[in-house]
Protein backbone atom coordinates (compact mmCIF):
# COMPACT_ATOMS: atom_id res chain seq x y z
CA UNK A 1 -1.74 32.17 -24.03
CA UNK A 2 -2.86 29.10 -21.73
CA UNK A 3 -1.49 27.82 -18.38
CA UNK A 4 1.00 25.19 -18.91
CA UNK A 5 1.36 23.07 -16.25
CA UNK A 6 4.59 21.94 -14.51
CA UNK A 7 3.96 17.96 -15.60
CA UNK A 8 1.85 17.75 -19.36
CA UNK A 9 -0.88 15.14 -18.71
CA UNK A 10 -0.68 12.05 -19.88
CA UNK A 11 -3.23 11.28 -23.16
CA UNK A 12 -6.31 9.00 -21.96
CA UNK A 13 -5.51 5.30 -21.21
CA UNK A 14 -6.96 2.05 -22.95
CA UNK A 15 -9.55 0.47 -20.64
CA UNK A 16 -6.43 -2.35 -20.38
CA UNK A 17 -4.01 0.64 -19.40
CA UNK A 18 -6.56 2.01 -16.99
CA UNK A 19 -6.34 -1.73 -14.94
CA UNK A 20 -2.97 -1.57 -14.60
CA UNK A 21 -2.29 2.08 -13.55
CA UNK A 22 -2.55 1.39 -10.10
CA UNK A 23 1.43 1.55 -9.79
CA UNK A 24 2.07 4.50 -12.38
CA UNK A 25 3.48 7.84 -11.19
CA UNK A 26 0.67 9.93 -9.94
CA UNK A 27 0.24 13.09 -12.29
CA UNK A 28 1.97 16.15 -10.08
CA UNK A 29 5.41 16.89 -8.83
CA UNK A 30 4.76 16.56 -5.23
CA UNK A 31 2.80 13.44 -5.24
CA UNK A 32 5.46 11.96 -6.83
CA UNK A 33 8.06 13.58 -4.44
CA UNK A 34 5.38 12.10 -1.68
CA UNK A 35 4.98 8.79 -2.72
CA UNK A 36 9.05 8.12 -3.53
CA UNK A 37 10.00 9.54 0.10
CA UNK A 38 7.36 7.48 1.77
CA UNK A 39 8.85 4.71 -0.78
CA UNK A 40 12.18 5.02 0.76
CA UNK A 41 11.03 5.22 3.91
CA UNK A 42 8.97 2.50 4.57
CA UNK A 43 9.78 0.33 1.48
CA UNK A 44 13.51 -0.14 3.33
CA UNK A 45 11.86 -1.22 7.08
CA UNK A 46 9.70 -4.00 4.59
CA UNK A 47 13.16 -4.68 2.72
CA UNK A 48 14.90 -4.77 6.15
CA UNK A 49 12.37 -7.34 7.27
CA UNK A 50 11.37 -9.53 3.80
CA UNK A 51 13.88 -8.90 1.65
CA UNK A 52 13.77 -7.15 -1.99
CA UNK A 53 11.34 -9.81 -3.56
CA UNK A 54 9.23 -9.87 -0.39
CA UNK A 55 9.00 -5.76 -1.28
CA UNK A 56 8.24 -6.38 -4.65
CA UNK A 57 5.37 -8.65 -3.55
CA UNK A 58 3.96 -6.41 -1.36
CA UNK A 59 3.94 -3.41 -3.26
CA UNK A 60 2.08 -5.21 -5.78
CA UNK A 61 -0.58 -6.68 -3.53
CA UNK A 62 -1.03 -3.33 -2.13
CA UNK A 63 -0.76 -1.55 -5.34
CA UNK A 64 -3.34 -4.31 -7.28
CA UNK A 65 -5.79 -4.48 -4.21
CA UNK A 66 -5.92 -0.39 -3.78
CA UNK A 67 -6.88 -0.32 -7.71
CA UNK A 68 -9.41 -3.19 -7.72
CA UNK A 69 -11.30 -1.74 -4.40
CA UNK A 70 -11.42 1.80 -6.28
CA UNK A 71 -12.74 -0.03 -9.45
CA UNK A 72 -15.74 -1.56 -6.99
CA UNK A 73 -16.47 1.49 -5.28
CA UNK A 74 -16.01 4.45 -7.33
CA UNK A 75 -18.19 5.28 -10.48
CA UNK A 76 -16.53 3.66 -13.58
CA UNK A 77 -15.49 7.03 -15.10
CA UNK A 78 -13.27 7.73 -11.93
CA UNK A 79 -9.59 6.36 -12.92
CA UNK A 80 -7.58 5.50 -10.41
CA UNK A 81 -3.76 5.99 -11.06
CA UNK A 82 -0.87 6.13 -9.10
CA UNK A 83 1.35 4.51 -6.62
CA UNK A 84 -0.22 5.94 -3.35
CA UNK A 85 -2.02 2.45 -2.65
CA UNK A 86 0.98 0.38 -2.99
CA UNK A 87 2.60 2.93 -0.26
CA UNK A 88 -0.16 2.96 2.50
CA UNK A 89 -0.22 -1.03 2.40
CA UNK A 90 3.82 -0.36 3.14
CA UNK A 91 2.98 1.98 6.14
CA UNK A 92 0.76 -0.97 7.65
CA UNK A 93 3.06 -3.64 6.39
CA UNK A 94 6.43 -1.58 7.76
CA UNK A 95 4.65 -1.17 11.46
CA UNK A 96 3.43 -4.89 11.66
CA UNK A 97 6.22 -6.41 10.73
CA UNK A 98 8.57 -4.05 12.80
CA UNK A 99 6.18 -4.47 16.23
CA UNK A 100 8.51 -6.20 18.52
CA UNK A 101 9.25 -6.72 22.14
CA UNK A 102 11.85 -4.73 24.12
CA UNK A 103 12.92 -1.35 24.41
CA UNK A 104 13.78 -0.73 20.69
CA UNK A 105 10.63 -2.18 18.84
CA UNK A 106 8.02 -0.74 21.40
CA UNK A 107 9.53 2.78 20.67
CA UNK A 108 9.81 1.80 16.39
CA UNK A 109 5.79 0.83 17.04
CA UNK A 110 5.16 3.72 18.68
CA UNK A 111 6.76 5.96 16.39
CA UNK A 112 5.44 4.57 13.29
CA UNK A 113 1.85 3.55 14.45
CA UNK A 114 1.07 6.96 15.53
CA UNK A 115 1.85 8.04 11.82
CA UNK A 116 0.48 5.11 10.25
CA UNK A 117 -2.89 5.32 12.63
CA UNK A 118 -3.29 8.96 11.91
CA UNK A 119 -2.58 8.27 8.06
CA UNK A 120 -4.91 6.39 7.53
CA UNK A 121 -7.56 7.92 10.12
CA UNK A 122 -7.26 10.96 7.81
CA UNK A 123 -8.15 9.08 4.59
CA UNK A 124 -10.97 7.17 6.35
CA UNK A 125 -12.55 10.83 7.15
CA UNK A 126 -11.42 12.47 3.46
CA UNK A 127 -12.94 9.21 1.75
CA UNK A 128 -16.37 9.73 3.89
CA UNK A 129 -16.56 13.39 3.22
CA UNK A 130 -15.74 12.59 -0.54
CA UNK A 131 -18.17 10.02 -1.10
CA UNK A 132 -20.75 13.31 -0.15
CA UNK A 133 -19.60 14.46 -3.53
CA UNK A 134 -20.29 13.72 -7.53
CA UNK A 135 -17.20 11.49 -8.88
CA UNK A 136 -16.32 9.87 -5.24
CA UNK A 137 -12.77 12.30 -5.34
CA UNK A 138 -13.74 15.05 -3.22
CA UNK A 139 -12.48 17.04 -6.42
CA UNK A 140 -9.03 16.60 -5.26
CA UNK A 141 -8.42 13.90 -7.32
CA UNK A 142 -6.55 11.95 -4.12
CA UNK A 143 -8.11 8.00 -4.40
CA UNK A 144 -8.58 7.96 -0.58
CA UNK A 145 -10.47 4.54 -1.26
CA UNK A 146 -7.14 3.25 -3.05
CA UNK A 147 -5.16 4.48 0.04
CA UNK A 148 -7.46 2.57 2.50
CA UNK A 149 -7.64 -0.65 0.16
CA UNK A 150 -3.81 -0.71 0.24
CA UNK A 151 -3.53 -0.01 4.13
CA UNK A 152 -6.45 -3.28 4.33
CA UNK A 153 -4.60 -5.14 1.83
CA UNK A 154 -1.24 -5.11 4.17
CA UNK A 155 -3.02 -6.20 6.75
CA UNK A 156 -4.90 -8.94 5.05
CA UNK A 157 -1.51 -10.07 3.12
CA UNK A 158 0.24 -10.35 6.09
CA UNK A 159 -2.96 -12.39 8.22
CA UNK A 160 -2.94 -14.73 5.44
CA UNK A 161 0.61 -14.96 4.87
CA UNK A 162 0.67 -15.71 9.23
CA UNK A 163 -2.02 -17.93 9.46
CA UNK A 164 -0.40 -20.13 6.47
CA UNK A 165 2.83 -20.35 8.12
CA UNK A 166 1.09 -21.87 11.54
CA UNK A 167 -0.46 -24.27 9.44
CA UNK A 168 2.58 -25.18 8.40
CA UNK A 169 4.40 -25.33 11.80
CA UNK A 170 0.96 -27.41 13.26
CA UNK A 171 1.84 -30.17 10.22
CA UNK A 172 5.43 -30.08 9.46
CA UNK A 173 6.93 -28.97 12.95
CA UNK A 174 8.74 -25.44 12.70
CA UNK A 175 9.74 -23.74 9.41
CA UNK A 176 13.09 -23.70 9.30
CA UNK A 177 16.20 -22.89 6.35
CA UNK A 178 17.11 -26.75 6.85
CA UNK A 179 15.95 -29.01 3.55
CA UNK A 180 14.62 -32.06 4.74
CA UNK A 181 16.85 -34.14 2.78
CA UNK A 182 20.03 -32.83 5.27
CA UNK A 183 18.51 -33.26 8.35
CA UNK A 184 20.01 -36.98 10.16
C-alpha cells in the first residue's frame, strides 16, 4: 500500500497552463493556509489604501512578474506555481503604501517593515543557498526567486505608478476627483 498524500497532485500542465500558474493554489495544505492568511492580512491594508480593483491589479503584477522572473532564472524544467509571488509584492506594497507621518503610521511602518525586511531577507539568503543546488529549489520546492520578483515587482509598480502621477501634477496641476468640465 502507498503513501497517499493529504492534497493528490495535480496531473502535469500544458506549457500554456504552466505560464499562467503563477496565481494557482500552491500544492500543500499549509502553503495554502500561508498564503490565504498573509492574503487577508496584507491584501486588506492594499484594499484599505487602493481599493478592491487597485488589489486586483496588484496581485496580478506581483503574481505575473514573480512567474516571468522564475521563467528567466530557473532551468526551464523548474515550474513555478502558486500564489506566494503575488503575496510578497503585497507585503512590500502594504508597508509602502501604509508609511506615513505621525504617531500611528511610524509605529504601522515599524511593525510591518521589520516583517516585511526580514521576509524577504530570508528568501534573498534561501534563493542564494538554492541556486548552490541542481533545479534552483533548494529541493524544497519554495520559488524563493518568485517571492523576491514579487517583493521587486511592488516596489517597481508602485515607483512607476508615483513617478507617473508627478508627471501628471508637473503638466496638469494636482490630480484631483474634480472633471475638468465642472470646474468654473
Amino acid at each position: 500500500m502507498g503513501v497517499r498524500h493529504p492534497l493528490p497532485l495535480p496531473p502535469p500542465l500544458p506549457p500554456v497552463g504552466r505560464r499562467l500558474a503563477f496565481v494557482l493554489p500552491p500544492a500543500t495544505a499549509g502553503a495554502v493556509g500561508c498564503n490565504l492568511f498573509f492574503l487577508l492580512l496584507f491584501g486588506r491594508l492594499v484594499e484599505e489604501e487602493a481599493g478592491p480593483w487597485g488589489l486586483a491589479f496588484v496581485y496580478a503584477v506581483c503574481g505575473v512578474a514573480a512567474n516571468v522572473l522564475s521563467l528567466c532564472l530557473l532551468p526551464a524544467s523548474t515550474l513555478s506555481a502558486g500564489a506566494s509571488g503575488a503575496v510578497f509584492g503585497l507585503f512590500v506594497v502594504a508597508l509602502l503604501l501604509r508609511s506615513r507621518w505621525g504617531v500611528r503610521g511610524l509605529v504601522e511602518a515599524a511593525v510591518l517593515g521589520q516583517f516585511v525586511v526580514s521576509r524577504v531577507s530570508d528568501e534573498a539568503r534561501s534563493a542564494v543557498a538554492a541556486s548552490q543546488t541542481p533545479g534552483g529549489l533548494g529541493g524544497t520546492g519554495v520559488g524563493h526567486v518568485a517571492h523576491l520578483g514579487g517583493a521587486l515587482a511592488g516596489v517597481l509598480l508602485l515607483w512607476g505608478l508615483h513617478t507617473l502621477l508627478r508627471a501628471v501634477e508637473r503638466t496638469d496641476g494636482p490630480v484631483s476627483g474634480e472633471l475638468p468640465s465642472s470646474r468654473r
